[in-house]
Protein backbone atom coordinates (compact mmCIF):
# COMPACT_ATOMS: atom_id res chain seq x y z
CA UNK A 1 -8.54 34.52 3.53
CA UNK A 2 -12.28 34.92 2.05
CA UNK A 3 -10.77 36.65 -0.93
CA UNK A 4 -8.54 33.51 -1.46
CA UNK A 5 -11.43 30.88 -1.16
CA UNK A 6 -13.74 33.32 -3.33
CA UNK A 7 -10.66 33.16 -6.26
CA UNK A 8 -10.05 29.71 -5.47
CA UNK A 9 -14.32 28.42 -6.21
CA UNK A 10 -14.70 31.67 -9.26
CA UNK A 11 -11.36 30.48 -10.90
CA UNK A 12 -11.40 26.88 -13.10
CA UNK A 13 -7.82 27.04 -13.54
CA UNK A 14 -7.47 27.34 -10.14
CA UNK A 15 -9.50 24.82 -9.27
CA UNK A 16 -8.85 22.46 -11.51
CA UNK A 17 -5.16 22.61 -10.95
CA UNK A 18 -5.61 21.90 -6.96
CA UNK A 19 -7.92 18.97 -8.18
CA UNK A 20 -5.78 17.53 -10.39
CA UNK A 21 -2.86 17.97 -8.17
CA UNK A 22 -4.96 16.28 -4.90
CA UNK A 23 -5.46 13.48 -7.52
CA UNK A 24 -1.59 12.82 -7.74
CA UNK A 25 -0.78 13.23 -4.04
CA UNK A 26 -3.58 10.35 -3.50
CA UNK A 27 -1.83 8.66 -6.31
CA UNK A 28 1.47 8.84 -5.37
CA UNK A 29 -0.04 7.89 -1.14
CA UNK A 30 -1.97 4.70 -2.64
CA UNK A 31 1.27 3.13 -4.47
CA UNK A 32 3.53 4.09 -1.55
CA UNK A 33 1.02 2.18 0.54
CA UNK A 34 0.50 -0.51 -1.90
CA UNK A 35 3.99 -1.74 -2.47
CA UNK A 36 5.11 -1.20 1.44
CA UNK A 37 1.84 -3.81 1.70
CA UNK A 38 3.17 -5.69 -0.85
CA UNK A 39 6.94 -6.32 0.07
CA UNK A 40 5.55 -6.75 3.73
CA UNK A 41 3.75 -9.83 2.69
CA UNK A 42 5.96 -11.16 0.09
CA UNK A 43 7.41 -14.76 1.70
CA UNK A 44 11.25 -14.96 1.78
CA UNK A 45 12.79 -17.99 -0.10
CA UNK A 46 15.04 -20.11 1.61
């Protein structure tokens, strides 16, 4: 396991592709949020 953190800080690629894919996930968890928030507070018309 410390080789894998040691590879994971020494390595951009690495590290840039966890980043980058961290950024998506909290993408992807904001809209899911956002539009469930949305369509929860949307009125109805009669």
């Amino acid at each position: 396991m410390d080789i894998f953190f040691r590879d994971f800080f020494s390595d951009p690629v690495l590290f840039m592709s966890f980043g980058i894919l961290g950024v998506v996930i909290a993408l992807c968890l904001f809209y899911v949020y956002y539009f469930i928030k949305k369509i929860n507070d949307a009125e109805v018309p009669h």
